[in-house]
C-alpha atoms as a PDB file:
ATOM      1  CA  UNK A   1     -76.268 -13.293  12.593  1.00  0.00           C
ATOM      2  CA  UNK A   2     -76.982 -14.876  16.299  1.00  0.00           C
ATOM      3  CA  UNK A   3     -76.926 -11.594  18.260  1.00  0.00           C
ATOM      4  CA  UNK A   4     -79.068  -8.928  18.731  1.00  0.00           C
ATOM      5  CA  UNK A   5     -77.022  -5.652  18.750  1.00  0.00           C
ATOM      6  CA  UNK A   6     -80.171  -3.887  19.644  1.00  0.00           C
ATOM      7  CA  UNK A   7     -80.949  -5.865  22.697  1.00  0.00           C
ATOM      8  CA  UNK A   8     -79.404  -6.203  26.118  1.00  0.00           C
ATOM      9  CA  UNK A   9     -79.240  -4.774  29.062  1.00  0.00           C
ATOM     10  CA  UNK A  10     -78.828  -1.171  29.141  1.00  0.00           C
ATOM     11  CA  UNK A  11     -76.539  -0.982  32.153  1.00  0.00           C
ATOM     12  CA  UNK A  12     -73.926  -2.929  30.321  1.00  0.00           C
ATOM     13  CA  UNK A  13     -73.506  -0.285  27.398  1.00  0.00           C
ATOM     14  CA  UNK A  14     -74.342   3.290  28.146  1.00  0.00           C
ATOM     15  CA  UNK A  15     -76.295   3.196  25.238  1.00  0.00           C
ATOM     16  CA  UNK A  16     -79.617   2.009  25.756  1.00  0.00           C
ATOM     17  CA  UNK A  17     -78.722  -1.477  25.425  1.00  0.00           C
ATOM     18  CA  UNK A  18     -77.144  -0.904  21.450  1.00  0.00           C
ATOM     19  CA  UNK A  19     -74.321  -2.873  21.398  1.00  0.00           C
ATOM     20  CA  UNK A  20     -71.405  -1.545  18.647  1.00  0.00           C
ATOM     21  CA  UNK A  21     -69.412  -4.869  18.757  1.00  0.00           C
ATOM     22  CA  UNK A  22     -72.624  -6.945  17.790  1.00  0.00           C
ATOM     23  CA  UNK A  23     -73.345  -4.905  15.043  1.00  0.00           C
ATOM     24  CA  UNK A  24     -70.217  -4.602  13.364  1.00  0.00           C
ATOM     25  CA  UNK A  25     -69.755  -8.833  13.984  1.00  0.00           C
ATOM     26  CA  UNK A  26     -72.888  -9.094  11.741  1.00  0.00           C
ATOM     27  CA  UNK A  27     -71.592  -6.832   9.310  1.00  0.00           C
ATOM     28  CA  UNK A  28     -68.119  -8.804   8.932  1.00  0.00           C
ATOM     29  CA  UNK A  29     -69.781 -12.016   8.721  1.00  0.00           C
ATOM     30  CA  UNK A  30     -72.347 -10.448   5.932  1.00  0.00           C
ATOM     31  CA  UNK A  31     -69.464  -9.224   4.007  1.00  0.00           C
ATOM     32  CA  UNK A  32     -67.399 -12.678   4.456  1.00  0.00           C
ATOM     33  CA  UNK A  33     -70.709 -14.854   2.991  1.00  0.00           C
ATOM     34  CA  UNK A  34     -70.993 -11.941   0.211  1.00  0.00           C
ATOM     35  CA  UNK A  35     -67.441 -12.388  -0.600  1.00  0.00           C
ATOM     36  CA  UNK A  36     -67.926 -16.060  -0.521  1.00  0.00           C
ATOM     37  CA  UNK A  37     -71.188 -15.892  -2.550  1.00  0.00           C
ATOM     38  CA  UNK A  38     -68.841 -13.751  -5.082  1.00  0.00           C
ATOM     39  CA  UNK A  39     -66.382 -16.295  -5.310  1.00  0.00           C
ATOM     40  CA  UNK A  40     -69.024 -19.041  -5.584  1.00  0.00           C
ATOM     41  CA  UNK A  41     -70.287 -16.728  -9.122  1.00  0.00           C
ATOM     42  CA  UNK A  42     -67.025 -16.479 -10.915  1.00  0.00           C
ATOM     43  CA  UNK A  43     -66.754 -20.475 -10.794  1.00  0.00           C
ATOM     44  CA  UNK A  44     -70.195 -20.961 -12.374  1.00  0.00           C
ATOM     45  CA  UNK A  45     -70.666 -21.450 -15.750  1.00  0.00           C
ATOM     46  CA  UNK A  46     -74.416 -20.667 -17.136  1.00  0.00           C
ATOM     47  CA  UNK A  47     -75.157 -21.313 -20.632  1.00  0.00           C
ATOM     48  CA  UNK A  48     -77.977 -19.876 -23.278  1.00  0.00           C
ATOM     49  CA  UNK A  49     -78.953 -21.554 -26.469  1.00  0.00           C
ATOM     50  CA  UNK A  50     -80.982 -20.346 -29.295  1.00  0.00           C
ATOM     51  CA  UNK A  51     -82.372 -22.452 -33.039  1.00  0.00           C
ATOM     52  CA  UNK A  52     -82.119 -25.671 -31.269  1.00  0.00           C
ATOM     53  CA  UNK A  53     -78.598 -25.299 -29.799  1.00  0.00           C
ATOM     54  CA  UNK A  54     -77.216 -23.906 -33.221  1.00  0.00           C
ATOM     55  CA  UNK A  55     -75.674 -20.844 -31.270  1.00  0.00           C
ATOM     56  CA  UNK A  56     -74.352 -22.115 -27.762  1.00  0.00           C
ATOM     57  CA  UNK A  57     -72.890 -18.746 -25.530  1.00  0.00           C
ATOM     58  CA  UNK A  58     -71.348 -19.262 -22.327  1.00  0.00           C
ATOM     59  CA  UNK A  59     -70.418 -17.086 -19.000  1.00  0.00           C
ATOM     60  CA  UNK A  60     -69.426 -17.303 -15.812  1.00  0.00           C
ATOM     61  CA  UNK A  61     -71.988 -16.625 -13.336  1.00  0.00           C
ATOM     62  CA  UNK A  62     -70.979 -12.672 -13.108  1.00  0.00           C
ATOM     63  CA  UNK A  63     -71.813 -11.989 -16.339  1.00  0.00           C
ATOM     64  CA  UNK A  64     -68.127 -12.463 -18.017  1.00  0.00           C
ATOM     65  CA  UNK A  65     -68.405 -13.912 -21.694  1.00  0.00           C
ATOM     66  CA  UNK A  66     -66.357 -17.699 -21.460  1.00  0.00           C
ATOM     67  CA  UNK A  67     -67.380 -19.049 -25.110  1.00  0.00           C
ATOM     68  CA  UNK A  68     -69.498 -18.587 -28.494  1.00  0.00           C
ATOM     69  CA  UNK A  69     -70.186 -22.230 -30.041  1.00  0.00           C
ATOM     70  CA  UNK A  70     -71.665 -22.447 -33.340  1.00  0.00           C
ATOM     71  CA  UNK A  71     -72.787 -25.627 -35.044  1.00  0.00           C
ATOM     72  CA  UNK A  72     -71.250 -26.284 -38.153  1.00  0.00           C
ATOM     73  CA  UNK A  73     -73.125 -25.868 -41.546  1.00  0.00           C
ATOM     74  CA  UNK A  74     -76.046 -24.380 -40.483  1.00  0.00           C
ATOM     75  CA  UNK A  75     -74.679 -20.828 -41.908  1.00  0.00           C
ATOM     76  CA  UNK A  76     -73.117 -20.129 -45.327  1.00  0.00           C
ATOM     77  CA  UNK A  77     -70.319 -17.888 -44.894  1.00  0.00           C
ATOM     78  CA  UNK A  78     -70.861 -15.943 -48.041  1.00  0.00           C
ATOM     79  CA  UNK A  79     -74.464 -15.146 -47.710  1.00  0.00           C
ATOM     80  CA  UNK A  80     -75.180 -11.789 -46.082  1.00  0.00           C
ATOM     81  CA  UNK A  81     -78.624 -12.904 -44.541  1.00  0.00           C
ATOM     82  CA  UNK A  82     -76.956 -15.720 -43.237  1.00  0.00           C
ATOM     83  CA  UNK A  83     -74.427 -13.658 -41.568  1.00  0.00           C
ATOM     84  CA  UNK A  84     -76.697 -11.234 -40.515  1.00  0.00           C
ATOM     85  CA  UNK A  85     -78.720 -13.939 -38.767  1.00  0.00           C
ATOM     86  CA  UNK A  86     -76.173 -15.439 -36.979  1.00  0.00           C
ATOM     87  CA  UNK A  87     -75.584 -12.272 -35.077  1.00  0.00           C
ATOM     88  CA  UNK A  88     -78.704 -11.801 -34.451  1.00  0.00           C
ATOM     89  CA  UNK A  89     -78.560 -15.649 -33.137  1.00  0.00           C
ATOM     90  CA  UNK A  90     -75.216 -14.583 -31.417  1.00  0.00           C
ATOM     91  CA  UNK A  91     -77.334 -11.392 -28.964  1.00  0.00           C
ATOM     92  CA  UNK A  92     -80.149 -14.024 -28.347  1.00  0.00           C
ATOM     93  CA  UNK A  93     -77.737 -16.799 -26.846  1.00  0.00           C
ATOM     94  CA  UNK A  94     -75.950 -13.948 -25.238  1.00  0.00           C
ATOM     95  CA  UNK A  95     -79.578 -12.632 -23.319  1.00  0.00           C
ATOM     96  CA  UNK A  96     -80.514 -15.566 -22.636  1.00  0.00           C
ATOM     97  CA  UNK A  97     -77.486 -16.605 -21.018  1.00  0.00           C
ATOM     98  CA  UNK A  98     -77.396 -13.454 -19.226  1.00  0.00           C
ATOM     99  CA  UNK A  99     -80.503 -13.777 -18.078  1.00  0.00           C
ATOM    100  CA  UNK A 100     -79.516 -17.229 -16.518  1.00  0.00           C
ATOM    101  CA  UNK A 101     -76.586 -15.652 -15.284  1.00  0.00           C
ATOM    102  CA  UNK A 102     -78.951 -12.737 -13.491  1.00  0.00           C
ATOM    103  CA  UNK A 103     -81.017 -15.499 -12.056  1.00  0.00           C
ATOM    104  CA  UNK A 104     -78.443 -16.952 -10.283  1.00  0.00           C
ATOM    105  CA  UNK A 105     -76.949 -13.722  -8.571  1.00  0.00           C
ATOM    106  CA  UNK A 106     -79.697 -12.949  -7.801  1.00  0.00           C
ATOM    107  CA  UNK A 107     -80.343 -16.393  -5.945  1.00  0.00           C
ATOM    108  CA  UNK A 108     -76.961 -16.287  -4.106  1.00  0.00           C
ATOM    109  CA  UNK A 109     -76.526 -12.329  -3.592  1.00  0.00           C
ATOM    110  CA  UNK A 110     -79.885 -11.288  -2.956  1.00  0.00           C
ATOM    111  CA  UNK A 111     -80.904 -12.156   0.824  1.00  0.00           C
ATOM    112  CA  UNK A 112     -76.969 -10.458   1.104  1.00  0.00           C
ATOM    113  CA  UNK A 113     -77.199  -7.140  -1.070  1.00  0.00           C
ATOM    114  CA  UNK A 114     -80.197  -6.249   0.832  1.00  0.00           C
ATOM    115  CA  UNK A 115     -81.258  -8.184   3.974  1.00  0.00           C
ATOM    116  CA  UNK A 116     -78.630  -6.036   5.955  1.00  0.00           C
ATOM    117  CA  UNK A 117     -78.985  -2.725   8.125  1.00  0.00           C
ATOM    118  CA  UNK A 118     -81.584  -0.604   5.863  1.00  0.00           C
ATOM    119  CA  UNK A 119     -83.646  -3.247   4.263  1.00  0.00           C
ATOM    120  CA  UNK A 120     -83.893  -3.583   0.354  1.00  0.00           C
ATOM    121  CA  UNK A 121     -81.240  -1.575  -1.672  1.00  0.00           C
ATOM    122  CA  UNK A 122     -83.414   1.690  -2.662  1.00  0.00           C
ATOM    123  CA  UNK A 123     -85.846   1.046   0.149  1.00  0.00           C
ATOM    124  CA  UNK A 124     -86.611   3.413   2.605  1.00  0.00           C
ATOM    125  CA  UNK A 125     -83.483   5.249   4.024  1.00  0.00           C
ATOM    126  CA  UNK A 126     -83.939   4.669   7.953  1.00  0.00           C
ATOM    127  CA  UNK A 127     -81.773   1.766   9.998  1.00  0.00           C
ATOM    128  CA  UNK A 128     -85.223  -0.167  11.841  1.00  0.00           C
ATOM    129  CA  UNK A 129     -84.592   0.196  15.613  1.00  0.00           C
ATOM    130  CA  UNK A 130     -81.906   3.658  15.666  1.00  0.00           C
ATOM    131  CA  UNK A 131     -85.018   5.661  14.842  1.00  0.00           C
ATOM    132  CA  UNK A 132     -83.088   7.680  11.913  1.00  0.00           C
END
């Protein structure tokens, strides 16, 4: 993003110096590095652990569940509470590798998903500069 479309000379647009070709440049090269930052998501692995690694989930970096890993013997199959706490263990790796997973979207999409013609997504809903 190297050019102004806003700025310019007015006589060389008819539009108060807004130049079209500018703006829609920056807005293929923001959706080429979103792409990109996409890509760069659904080849990362994040991982979250709960009862000192004893539950181990993994996903990709968009959220997509990759693995479940539990340590052997630390649960007895036949006992209900057992059971019952595993899954609880099971949700806990999950959110905490989701939360990881969040993190790091939010690291590579964010100055992308909002940094572009209106500011934050759910900001205000004028374009700075057009006056609209």
């Amino acid at each position: 993003m190297t050019q102004n479309p806003f700025g310019g000379d007015s006589s060389d647009s008819g539009m108060g110096g807004f130049d079209m070709n500018a703006l829609l440049q920056q807005a293929q090269q923001m959706q080429e590095q979103l792409v990109n930052a996409q890509n760069e998501l659904a080849q990362t692995e994040v991982e979250g652990t709960v009862a000192g690694g004893s539950v181990t989930v993994k996903l990709s970096g968009t959220g997509d569940l990759l693995d479940v890993n539990i340590k052997a013997g630390g649960f007895d199959g036949s006992n209900a509470d057992d059971l019952s706490d595993l899954g609880d263990m099971v949700v806990a790796a999950w959110r905490d590798a989701k939360a990881r997973a969040d993190a790091l979207a939010s690291e590579k999409l964010g100055p992308l998903a909002g940094g572009g013609l209106g500011g934050a997504p759910g900001g205000g809903d004028s374009l700075p500069g057009l006056g609209f």
